[in-house]
Protein backbone atom coordinates (compact mmCIF):
# COMPACT_ATOMS: atom_id res chain seq x y z
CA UNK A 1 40.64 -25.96 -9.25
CA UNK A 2 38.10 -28.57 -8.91
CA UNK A 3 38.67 -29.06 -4.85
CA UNK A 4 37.94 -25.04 -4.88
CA UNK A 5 35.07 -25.20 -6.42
CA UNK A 6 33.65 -27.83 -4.43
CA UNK A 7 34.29 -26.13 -1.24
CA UNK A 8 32.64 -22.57 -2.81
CA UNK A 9 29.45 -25.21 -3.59
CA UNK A 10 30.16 -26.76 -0.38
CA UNK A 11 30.18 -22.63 1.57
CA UNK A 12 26.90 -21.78 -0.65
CA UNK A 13 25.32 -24.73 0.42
CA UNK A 14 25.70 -24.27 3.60
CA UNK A 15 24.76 -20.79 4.01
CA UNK A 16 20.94 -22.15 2.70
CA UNK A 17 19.31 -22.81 5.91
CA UNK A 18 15.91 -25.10 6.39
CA UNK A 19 12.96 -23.11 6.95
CA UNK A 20 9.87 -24.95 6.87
CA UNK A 21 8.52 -28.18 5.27
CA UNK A 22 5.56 -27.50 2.60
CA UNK A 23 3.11 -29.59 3.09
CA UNK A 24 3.63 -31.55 -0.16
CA UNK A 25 6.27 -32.77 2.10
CA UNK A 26 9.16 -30.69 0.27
CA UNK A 27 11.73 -28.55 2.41
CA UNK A 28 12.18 -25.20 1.98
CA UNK A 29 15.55 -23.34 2.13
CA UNK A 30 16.81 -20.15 1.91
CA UNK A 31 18.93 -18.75 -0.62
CA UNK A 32 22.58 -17.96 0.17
CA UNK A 33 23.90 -14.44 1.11
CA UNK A 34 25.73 -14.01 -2.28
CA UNK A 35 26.20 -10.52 -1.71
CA UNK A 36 27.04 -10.31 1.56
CA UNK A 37 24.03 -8.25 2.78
CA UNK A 38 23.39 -10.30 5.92
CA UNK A 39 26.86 -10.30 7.39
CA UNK A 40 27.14 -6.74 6.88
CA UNK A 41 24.01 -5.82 8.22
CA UNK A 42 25.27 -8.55 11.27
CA UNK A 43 28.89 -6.69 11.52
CA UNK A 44 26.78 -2.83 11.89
CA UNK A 45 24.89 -4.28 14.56
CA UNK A 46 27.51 -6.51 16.47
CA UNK A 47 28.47 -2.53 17.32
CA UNK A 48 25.48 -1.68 19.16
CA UNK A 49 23.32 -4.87 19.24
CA UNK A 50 20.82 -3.14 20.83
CA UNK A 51 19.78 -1.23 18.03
CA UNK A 52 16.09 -1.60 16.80
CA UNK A 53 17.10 0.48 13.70
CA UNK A 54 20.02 -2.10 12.82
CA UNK A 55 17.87 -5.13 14.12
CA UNK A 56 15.21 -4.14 11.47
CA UNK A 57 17.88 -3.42 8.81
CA UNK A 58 19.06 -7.31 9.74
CA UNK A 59 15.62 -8.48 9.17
CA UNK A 60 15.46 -7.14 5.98
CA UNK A 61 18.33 -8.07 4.69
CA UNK A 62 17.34 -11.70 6.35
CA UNK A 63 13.98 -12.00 4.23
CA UNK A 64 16.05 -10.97 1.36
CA UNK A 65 17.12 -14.17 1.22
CA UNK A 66 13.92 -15.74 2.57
CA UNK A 67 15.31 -16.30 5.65
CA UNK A 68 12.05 -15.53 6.95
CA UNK A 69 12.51 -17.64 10.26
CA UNK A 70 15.72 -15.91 10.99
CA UNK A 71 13.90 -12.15 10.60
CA UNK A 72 11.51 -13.29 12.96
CA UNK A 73 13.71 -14.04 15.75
CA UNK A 74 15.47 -10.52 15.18
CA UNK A 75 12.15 -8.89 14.94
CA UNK A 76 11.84 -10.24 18.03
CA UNK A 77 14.60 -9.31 19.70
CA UNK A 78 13.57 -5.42 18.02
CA UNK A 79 10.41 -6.15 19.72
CA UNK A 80 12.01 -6.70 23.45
CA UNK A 81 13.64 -3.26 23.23
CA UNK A 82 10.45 -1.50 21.12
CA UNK A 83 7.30 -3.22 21.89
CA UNK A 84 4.94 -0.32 20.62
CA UNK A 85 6.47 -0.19 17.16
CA UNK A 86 3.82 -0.78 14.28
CA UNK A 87 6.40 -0.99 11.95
CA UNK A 88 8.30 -4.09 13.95
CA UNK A 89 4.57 -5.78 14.39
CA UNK A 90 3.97 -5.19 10.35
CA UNK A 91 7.68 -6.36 9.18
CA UNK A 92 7.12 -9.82 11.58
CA UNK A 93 3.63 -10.75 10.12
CA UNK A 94 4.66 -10.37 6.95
CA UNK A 95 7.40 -12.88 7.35
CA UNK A 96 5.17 -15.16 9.50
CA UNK A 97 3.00 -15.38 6.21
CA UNK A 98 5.97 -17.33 3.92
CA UNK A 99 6.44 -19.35 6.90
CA UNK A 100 2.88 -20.56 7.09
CA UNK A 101 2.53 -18.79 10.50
CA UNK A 102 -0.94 -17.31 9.73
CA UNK A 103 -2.79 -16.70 13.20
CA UNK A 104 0.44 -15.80 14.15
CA UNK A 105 0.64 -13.47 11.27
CA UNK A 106 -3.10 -12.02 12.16
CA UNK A 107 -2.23 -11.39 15.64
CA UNK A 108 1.15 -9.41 14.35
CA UNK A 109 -1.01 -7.29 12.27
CA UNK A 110 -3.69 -6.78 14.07
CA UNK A 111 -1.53 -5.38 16.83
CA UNK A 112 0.44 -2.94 13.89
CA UNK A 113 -2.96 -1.98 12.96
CA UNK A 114 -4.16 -0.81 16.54
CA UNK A 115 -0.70 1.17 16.85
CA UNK A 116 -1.03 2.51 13.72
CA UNK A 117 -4.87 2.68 12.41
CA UNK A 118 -3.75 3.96 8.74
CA UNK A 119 -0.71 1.62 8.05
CA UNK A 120 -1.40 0.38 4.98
CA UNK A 121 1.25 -2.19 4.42
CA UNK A 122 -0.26 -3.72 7.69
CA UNK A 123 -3.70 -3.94 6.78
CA UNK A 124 -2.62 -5.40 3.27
CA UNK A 125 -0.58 -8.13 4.75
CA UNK A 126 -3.29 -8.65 7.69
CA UNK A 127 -6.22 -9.28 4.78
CA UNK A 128 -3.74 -12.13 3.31
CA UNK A 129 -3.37 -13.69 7.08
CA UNK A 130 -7.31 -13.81 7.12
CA UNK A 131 -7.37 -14.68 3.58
CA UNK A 132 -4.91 -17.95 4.12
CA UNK A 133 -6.59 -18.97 7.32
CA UNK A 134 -9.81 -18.66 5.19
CA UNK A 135 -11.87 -15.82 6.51
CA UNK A 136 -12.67 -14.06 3.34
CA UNK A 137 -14.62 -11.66 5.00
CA UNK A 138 -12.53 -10.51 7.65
CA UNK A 139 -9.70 -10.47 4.86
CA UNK A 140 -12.16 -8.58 2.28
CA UNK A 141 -12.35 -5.43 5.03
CA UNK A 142 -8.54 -5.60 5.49
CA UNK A 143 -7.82 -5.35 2.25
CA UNK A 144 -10.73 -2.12 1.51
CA UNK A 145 -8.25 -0.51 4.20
CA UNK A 146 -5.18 -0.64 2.10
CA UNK A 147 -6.89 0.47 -0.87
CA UNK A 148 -8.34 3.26 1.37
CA UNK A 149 -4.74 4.37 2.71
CA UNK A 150 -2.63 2.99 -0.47
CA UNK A 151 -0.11 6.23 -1.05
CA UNK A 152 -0.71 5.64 -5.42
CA UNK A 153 -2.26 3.71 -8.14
CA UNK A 154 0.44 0.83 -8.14
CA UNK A 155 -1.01 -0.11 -3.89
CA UNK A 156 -4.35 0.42 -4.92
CA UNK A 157 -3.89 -1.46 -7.94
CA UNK A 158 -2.48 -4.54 -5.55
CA UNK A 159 -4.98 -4.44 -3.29
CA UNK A 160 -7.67 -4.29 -4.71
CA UNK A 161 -6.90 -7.37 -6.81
CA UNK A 162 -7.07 -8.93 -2.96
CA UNK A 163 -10.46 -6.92 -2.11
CA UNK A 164 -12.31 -8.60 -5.42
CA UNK A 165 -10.36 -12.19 -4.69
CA UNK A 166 -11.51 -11.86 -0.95
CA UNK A 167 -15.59 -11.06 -1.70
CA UNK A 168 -15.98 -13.44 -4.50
CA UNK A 169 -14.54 -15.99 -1.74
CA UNK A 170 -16.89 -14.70 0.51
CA UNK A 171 -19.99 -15.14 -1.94
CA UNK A 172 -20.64 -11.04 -2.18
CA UNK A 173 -20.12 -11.00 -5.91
CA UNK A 174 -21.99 -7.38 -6.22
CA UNK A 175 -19.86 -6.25 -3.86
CA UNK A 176 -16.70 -7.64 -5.02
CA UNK A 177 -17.57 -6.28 -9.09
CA UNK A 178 -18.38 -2.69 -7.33
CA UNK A 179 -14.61 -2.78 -5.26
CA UNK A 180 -13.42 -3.70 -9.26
CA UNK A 181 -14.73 -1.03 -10.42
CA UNK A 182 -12.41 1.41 -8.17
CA UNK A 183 -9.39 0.81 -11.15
CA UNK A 184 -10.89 2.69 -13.81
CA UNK A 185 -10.17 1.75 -17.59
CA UNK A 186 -7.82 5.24 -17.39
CA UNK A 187 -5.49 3.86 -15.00
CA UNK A 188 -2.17 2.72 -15.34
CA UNK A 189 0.70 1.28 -13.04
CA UNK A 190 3.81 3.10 -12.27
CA UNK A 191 6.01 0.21 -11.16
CA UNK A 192 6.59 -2.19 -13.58
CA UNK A 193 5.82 -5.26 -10.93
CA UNK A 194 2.38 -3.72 -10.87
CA UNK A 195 1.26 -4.51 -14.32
CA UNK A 196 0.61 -8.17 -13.82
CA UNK A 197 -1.72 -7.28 -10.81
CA UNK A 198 -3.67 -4.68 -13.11
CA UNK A 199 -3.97 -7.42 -16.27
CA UNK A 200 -5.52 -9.42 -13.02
CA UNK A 201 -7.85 -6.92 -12.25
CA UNK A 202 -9.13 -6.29 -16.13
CA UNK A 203 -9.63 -9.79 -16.17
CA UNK A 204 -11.96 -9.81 -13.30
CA UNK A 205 -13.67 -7.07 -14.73
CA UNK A 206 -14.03 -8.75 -18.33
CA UNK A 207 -11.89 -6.69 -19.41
CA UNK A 208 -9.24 -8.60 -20.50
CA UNK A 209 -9.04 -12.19 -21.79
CA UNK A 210 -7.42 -14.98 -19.38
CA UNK A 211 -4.53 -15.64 -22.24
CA UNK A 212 -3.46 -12.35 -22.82
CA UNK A 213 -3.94 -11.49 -18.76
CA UNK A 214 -1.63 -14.96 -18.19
CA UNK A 215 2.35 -14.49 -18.25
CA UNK A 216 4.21 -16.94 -20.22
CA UNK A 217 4.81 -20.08 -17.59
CA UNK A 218 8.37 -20.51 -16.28
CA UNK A 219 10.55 -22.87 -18.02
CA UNK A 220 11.82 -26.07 -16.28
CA UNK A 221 14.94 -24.99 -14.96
CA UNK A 222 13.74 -21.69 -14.68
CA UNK A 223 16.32 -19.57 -12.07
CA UNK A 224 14.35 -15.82 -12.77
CA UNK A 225 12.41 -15.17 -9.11
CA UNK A 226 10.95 -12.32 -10.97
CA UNK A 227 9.11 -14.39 -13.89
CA UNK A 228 8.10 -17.01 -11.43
CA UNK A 229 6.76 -14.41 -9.24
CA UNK A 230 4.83 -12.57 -12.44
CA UNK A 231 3.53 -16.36 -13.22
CA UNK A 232 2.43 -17.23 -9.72
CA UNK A 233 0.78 -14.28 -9.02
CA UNK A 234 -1.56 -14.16 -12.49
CA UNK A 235 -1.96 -17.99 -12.51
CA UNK A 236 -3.20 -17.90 -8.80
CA UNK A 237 -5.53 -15.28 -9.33
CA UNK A 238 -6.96 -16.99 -12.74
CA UNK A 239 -7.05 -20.46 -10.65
CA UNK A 240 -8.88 -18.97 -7.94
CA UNK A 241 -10.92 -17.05 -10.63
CA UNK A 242 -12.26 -20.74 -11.80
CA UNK A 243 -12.71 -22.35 -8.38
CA UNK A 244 -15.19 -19.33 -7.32
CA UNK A 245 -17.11 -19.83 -10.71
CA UNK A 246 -17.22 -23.67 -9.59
CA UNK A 247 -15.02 -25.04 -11.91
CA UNK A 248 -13.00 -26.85 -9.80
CA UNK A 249 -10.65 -28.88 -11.87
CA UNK A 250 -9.57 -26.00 -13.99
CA UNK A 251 -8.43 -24.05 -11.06
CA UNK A 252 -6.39 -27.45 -9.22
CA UNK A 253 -4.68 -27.61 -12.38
CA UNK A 254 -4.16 -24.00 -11.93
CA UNK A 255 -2.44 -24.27 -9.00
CA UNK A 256 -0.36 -27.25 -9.14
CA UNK A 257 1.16 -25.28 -12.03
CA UNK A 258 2.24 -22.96 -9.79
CA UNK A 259 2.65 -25.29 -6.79
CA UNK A 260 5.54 -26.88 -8.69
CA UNK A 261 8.14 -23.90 -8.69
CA UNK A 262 10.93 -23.10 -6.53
CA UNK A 263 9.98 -19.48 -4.94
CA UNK A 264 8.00 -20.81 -2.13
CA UNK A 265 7.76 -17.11 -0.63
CA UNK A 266 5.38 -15.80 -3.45
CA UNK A 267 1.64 -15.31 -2.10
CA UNK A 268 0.64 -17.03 -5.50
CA UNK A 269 2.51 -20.30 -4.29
CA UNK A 270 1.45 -20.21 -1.06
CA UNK A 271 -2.47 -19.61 -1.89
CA UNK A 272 -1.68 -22.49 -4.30
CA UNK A 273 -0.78 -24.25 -1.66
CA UNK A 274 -3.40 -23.57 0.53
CA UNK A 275 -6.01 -24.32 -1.90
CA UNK A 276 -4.27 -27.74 -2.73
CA UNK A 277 -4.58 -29.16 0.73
CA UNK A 278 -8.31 -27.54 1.35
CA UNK A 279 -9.25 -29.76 -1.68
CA UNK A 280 -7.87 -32.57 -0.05
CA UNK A 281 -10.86 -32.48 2.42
């Protein structure tokens, strides 16, 4: 009994391959394919590997469980056989951005963008490439696109969290209270992932105290992606909240909080990140 479970660790482990190295100096793995939703989506396609539909449906089921490298290469290969595909352009950037692949990322989405001028999952993810490489501005007008094209509250909710993070960044803090102002004190979210970004928001506004806008912080040990995600997200924002109102030390403790988890593809933890090694300099 032992032996078997040794070997079942032994398979898991395995099936967790290296992705990147942080630069803390930590490597970063992906999770195992517990469910099995990789080597299906590999068997459908083995059928007619030439598939961009299947190829995509691969991908996704790749950064499912963060292999992000992996869903590049087979966005990629989509790529070869459908090179005029926003959708192929938007799904690559977006896992560029776990990988730390920004200008790669911002060339991805630029090119969705010109294919597809009102794609707003492009222009969302093409404002966080800017944002990470540090061009607030450029990153500020991406992210007024989404919030132009977002289909409902919950997108515009999202990005416009990005749009106020983006001008205060970029020193417009008029502008950024005015782009605020678009979630009025009316609205609410639909999805239930959306409610952290909207305590965000009514904390930029003043709206909302930093406690009660702050999720509880994951415990050590903590195995719940979706807490750590709700923690990263909020603490990011707060952290970057104090380093724009020059109060430096508050927001590096902010994000070495964060920095410190285990769900490296979060855009909380990788701002975090970001922000850790610009402070360095």
């Amino acid at each position: 009994m032992k032996t078997a479970w040794i070997l079942v660790c032994a398979a898991m482990l395995q099936a967790q391959t290296y992705q990147l190295t942080s630069p803390r100096g930590t490597k970063l793995s992906s999770l195992p394919d517990e469910k099995g939703a990789v080597a299906e989506a590999e068997k459908a396609l083995s059928a007619d590997p030439k598939n961009p539909e299947l190829l995509l449906k691969l991908a996704q089921a790749q950064f499912g469980i963060w292999q992000d490298r992996e869903a590049v290469a087979t966005l990629t290969r989509a790529l070869e056989i459908s090179p005029n595909e926003a959708q192929l352009y938007t799904e690559r950037g977006h896992r560029e951005i776990p990988l730390r692949e920004f200008a790669k990322a911002r060339a991805d989405l630029s090119r969705a963008v010109e294919l597809d001028p009102k794609r707003m999952d492009a222009y969302y993810h093409l404002g966080l490439s800017h944002y990470f490489l540090g061009d607030f501005a450029k990153a500020a007008d991406a992210f007024r696109h989404a919030v132009e094209f977002a289909p409902n509250d919950d997108e515009r909710i999202n990005s416009t969290n990005w749009v106020y993070a983006a001008l205060r960044r970029a020193n417009q803090p008029a502008e950024a209270a005015k782009a605020a102002a678009v979630i009025t004190p009316e609205m609410k979210n639909s999805a239930e992932h959306t409610l952290f970004y909207l305590n965000l928001v009514r904390f930029f506004q003043g709206a909302m105290p930093e406690a009660k806008a702050l999720p509880p912080e994951p415990p050590a040990g903590n195995t719940d992606m979706e807490t750590e995600l709700r923690f990263d997200t909020v603490a990011y924002g707060v952290g970057n909240w104090h380093l724009y109102n020059r109060e430096p030390a508050k927001a590096e403790e902010y994000f070495r909080r964060v920095a410190k988890g285990h769900v490296w593809v979060t855009w909380g933890f990788i701002g975090s990140e970001v922000e850790l090694e610009r402070m360095k300099k």
